[in-house]
PDB file of N, CA and C in Angstrom:
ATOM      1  N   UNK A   1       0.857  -1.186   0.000  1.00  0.00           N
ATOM      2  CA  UNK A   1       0.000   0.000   0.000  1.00  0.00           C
ATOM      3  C   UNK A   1       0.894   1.237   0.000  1.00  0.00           C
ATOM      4  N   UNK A   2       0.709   2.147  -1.265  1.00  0.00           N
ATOM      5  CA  UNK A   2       1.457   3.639  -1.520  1.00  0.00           C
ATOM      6  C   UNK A   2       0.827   4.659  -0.820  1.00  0.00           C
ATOM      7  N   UNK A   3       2.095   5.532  -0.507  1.00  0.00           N
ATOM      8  CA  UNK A   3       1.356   6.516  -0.266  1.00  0.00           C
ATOM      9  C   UNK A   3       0.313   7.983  -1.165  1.00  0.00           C
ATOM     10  N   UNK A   4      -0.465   7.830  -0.974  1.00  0.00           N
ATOM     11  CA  UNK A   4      -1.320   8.636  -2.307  1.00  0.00           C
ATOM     12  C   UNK A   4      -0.579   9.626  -2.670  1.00  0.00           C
ATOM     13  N   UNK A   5       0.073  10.050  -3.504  1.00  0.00           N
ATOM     14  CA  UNK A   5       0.872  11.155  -3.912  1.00  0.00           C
ATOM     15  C   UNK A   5      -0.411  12.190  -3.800  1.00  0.00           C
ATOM     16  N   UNK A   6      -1.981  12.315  -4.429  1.00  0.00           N
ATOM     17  CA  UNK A   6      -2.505  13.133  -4.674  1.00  0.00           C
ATOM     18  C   UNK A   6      -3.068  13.976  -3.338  1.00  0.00           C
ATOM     19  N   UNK A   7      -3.503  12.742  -2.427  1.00  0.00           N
ATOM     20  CA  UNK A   7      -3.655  13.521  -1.025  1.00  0.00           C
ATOM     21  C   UNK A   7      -2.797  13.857  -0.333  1.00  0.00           C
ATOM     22  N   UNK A   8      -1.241  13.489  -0.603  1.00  0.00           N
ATOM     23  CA  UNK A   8      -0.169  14.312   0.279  1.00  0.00           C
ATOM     24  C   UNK A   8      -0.289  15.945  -0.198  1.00  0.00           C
ATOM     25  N   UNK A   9      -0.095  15.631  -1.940  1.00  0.00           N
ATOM     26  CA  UNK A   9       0.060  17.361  -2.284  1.00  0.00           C
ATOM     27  C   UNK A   9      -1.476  18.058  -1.462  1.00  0.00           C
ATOM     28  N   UNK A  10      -2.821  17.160  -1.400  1.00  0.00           N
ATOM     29  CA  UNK A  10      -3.487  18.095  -0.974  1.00  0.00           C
ATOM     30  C   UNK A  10      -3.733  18.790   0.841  1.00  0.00           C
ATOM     31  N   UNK A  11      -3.123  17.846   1.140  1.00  0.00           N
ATOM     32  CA  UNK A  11      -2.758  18.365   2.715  1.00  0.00           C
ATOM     33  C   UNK A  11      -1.359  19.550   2.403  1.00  0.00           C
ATOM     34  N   UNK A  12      -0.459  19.632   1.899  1.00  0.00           N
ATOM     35  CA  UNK A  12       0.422  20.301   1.677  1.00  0.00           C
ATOM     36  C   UNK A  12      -0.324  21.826   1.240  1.00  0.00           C
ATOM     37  N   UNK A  13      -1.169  21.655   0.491  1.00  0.00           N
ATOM     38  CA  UNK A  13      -2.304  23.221  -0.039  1.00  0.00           C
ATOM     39  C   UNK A  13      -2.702  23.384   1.138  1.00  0.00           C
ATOM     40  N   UNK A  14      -3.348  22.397   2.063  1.00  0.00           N
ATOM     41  CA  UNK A  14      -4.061  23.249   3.045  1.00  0.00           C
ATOM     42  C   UNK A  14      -3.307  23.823   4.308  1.00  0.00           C
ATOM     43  N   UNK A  15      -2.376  23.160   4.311  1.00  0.00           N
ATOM     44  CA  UNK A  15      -1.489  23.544   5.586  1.00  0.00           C
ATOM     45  C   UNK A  15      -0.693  24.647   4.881  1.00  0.00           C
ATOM     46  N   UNK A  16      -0.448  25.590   3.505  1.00  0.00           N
ATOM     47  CA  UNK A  16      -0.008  26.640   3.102  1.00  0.00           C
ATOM     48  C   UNK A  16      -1.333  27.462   3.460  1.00  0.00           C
ATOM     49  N   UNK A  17      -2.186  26.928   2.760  1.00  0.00           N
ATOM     50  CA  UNK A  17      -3.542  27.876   3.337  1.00  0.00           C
ATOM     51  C   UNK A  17      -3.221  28.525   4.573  1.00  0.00           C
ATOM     52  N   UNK A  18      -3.669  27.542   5.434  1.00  0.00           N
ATOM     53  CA  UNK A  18      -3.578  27.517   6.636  1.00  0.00           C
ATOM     54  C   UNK A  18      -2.591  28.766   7.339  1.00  0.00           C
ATOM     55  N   UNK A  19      -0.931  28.204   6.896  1.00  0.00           N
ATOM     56  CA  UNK A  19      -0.262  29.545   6.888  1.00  0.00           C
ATOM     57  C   UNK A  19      -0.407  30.753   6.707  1.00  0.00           C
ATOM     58  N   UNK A  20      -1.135  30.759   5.653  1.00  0.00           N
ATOM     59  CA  UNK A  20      -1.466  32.132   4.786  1.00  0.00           C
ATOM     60  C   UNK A  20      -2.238  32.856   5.996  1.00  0.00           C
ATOM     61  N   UNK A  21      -3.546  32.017   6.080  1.00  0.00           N
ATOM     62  CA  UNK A  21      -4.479  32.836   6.918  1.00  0.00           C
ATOM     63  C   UNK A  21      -3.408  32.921   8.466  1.00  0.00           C
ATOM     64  N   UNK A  22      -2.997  32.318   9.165  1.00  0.00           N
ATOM     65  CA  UNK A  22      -2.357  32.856   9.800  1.00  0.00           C
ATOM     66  C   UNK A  22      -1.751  34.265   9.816  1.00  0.00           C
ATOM     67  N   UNK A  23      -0.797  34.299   8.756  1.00  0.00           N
ATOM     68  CA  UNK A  23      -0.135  35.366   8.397  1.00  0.00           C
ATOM     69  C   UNK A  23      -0.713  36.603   8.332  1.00  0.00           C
ATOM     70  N   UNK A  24      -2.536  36.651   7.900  1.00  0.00           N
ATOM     71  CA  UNK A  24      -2.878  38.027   7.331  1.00  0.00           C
ATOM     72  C   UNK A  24      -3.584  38.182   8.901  1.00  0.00           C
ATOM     73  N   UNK A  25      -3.871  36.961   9.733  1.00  0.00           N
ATOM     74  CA  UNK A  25      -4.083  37.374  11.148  1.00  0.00           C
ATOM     75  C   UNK A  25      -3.582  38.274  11.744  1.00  0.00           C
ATOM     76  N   UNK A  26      -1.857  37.653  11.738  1.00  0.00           N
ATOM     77  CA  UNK A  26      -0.666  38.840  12.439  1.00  0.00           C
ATOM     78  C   UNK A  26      -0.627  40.083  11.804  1.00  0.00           C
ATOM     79  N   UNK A  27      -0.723  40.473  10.146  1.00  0.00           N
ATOM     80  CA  UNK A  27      -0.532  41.617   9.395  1.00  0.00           C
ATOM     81  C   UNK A  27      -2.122  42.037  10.498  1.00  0.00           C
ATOM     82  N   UNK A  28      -3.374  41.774  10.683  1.00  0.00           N
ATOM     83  CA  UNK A  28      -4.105  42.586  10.727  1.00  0.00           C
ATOM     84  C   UNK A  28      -4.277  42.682  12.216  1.00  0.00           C
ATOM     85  N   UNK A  29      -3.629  41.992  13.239  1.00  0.00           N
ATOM     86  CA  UNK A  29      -3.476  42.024  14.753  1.00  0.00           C
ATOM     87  C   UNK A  29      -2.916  43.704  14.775  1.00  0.00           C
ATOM     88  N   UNK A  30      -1.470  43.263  13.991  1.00  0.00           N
ATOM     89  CA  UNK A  30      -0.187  44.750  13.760  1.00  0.00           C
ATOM     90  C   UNK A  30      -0.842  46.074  13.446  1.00  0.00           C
ATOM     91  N   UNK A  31      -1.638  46.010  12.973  1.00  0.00           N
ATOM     92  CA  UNK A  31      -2.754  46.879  11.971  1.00  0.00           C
ATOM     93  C   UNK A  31      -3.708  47.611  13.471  1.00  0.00           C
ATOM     94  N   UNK A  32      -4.066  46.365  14.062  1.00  0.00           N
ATOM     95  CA  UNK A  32      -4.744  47.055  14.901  1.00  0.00           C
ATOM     96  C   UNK A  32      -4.136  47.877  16.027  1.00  0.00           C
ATOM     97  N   UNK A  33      -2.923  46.953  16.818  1.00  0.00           N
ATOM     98  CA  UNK A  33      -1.901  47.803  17.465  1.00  0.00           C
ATOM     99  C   UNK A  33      -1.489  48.700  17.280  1.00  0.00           C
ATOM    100  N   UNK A  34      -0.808  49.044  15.849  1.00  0.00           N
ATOM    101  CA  UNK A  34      -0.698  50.184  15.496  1.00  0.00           C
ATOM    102  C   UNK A  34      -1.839  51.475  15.200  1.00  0.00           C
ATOM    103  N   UNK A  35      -3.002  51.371  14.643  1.00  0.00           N
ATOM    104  CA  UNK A  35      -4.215  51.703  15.788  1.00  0.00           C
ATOM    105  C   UNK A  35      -4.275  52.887  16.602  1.00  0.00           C
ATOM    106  N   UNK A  36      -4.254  51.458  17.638  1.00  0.00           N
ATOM    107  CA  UNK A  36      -4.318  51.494  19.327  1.00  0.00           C
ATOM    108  C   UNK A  36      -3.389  52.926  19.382  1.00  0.00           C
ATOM    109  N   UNK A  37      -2.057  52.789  19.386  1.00  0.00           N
ATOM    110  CA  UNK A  37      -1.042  53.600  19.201  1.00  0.00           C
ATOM    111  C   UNK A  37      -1.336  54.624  18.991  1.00  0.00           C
ATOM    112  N   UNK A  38      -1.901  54.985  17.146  1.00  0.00           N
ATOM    113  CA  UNK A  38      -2.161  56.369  17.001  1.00  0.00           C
ATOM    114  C   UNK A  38      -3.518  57.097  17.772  1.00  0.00           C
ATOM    115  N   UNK A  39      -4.481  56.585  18.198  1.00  0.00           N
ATOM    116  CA  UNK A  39      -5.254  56.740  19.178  1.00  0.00           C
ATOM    117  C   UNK A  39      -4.991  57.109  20.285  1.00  0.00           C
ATOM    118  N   UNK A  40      -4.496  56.456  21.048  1.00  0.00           N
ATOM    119  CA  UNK A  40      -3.896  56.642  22.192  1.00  0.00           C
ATOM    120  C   UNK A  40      -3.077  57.762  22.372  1.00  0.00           C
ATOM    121  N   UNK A  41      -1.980  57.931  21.219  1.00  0.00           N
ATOM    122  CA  UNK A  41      -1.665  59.277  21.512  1.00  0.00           C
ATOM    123  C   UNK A  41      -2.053  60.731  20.913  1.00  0.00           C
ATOM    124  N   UNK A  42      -3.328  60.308  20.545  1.00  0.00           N
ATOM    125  CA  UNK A  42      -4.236  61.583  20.836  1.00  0.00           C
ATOM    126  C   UNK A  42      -5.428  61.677  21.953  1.00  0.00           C
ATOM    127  N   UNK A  43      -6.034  60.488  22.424  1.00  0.00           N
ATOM    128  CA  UNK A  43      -6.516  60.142  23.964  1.00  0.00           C
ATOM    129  C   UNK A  43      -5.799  59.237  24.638  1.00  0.00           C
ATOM    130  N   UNK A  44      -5.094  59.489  25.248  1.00  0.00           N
ATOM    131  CA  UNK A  44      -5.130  58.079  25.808  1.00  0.00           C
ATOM    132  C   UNK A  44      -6.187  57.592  26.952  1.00  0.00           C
ATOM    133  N   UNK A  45      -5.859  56.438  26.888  1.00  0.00           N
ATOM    134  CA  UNK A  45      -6.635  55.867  27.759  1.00  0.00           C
ATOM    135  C   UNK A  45      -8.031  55.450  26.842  1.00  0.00           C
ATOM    136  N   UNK A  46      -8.324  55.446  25.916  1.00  0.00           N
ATOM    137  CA  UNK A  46      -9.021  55.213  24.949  1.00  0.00           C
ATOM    138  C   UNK A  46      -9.591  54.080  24.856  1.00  0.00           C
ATOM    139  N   UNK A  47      -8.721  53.222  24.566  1.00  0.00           N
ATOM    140  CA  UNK A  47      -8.818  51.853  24.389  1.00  0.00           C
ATOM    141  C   UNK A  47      -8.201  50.945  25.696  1.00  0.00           C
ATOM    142  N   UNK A  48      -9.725  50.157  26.143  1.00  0.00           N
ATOM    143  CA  UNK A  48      -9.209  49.616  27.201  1.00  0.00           C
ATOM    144  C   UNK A  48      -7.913  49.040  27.186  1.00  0.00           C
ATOM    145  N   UNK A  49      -7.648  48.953  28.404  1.00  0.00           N
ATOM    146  CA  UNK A  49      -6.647  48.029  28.994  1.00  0.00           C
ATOM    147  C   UNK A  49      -6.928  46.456  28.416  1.00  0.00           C
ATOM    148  N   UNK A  50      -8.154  45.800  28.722  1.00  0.00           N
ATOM    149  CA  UNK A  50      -8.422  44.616  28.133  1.00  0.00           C
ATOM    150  C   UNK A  50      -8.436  44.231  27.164  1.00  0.00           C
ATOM    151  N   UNK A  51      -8.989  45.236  26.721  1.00  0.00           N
ATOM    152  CA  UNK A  51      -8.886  44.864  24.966  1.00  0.00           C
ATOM    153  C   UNK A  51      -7.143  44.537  24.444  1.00  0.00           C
ATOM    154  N   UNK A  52      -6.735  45.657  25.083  1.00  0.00           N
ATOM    155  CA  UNK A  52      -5.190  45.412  24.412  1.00  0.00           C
ATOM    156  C   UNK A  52      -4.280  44.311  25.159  1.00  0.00           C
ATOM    157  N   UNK A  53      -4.894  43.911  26.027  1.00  0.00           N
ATOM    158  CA  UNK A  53      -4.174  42.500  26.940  1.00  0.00           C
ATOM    159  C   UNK A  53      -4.415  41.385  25.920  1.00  0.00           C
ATOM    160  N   UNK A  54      -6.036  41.877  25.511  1.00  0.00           N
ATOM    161  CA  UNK A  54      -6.569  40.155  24.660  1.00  0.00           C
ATOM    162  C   UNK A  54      -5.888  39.793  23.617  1.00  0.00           C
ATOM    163  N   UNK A  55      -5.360  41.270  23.118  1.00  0.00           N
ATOM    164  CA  UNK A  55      -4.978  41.206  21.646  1.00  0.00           C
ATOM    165  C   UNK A  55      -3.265  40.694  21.227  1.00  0.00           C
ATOM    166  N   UNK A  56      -3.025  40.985  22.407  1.00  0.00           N
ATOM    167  CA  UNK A  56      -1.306  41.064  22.266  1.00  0.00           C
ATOM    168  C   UNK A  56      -1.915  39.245  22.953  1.00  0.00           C
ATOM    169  N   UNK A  57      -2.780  38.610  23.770  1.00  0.00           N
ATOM    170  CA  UNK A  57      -2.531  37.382  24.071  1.00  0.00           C
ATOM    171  C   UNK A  57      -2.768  36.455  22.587  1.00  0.00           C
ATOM    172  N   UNK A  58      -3.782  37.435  21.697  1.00  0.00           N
ATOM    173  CA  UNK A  58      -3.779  36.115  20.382  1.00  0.00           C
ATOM    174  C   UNK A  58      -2.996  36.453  19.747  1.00  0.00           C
ATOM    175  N   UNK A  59      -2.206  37.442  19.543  1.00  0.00           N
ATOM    176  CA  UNK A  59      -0.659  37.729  18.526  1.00  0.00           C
ATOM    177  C   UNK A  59      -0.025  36.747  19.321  1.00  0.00           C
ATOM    178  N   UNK A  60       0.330  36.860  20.558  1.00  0.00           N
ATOM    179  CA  UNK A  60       1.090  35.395  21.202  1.00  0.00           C
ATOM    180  C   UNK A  60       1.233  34.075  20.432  1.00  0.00           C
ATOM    181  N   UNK A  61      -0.374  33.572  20.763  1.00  0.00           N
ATOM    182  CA  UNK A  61      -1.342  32.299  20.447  1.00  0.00           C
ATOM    183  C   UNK A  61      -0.822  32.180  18.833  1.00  0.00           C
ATOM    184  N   UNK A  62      -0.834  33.219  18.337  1.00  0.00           N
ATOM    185  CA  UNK A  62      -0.785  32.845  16.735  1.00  0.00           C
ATOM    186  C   UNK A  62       0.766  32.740  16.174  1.00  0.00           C
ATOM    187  N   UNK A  63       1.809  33.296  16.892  1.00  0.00           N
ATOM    188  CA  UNK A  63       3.221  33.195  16.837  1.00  0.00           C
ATOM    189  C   UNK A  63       3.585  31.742  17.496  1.00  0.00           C
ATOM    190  N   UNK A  64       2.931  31.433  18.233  1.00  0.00           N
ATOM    191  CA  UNK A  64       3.005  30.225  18.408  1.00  0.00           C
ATOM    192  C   UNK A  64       2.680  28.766  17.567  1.00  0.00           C
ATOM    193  N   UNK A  65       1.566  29.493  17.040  1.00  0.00           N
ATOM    194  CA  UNK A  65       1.204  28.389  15.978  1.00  0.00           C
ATOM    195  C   UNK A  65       2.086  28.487  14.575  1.00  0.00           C
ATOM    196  N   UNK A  66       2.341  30.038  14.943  1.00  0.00           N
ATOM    197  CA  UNK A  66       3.713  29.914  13.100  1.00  0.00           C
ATOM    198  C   UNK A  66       4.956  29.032  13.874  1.00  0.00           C
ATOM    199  N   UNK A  67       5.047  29.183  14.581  1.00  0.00           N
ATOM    200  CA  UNK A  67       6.586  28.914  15.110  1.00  0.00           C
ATOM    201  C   UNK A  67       6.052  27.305  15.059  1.00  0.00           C
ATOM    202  N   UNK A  68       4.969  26.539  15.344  1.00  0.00           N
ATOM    203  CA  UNK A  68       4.596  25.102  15.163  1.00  0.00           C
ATOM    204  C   UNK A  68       4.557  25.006  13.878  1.00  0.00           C
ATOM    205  N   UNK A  69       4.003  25.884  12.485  1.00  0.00           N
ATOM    206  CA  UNK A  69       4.206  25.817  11.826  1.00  0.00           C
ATOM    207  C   UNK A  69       5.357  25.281  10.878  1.00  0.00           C
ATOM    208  N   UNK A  70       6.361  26.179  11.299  1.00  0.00           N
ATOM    209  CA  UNK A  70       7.776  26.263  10.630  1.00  0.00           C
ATOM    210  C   UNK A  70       8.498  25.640  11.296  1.00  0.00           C
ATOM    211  N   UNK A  71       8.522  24.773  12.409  1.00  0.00           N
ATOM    212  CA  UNK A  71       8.946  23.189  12.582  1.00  0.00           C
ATOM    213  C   UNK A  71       8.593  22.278  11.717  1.00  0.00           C
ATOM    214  N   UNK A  72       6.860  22.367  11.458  1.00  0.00           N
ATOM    215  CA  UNK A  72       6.524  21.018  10.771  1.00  0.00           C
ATOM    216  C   UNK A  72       7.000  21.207   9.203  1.00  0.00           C
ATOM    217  N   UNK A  73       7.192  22.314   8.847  1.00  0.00           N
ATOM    218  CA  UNK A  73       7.734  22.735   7.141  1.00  0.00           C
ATOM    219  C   UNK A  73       9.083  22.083   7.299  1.00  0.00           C
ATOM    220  N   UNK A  74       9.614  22.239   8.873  1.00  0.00           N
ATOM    221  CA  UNK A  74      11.262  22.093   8.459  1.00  0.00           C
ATOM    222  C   UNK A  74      11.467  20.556   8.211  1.00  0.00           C
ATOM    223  N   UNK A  75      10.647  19.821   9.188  1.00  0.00           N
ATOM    224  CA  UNK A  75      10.546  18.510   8.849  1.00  0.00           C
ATOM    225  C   UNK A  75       9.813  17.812   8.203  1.00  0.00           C
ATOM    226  N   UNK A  76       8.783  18.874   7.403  1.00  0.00           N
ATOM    227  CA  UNK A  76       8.373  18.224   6.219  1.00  0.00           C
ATOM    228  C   UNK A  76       8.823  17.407   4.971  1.00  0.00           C
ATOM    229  N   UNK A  77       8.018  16.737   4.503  1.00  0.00           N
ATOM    230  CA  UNK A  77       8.125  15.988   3.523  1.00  0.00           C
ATOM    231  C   UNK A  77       8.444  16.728   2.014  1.00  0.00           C
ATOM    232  N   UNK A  78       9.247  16.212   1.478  1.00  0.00           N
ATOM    233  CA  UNK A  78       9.601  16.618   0.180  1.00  0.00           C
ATOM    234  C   UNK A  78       9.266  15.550  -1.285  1.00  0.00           C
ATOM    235  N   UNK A  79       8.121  16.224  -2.110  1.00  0.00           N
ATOM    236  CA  UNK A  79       7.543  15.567  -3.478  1.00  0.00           C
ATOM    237  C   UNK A  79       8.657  15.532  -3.722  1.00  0.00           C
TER     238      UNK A  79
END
């Protein structure tokens, strides 16, 4: 029994997917921080405290999952 060449390449699309959307997560986390930032320094205090705890905890959460990411690429499989 082979391994399906056709469903490896298609797990390989989705776990780039996958990346991808990651990626435009962090571009639009950054997006919002930066934001926060120009806000803030025209009020501060503007934007809760919580909000910006939650946000910097899923930029965390999601650097974490690239960084799981780009282990499993490193020891990925090569067509």
């Amino acid at each position: 029994m082979g391994i399906d060449r056709k469903a490896l390449e298609n797990v390989i699309i989705d776990m780039e997917n996958v990346m991808k959307n990651v990626s435009e997560k962090m571009q639009a986390i950054n997006a919002a921080q930066n934001a926060f930032a120009t806000i803030e320094s025209i009020r501060p205090g503007a934007i809760p405290q919580e909000t910006k705890v939650l946000l910097a905890e899923l930029k965390v959460d999601l650097m974490d999952i690239q960084d799981a990411q780009e282990e499993m690429a490193i020891g990925g499989t090569n067509l």
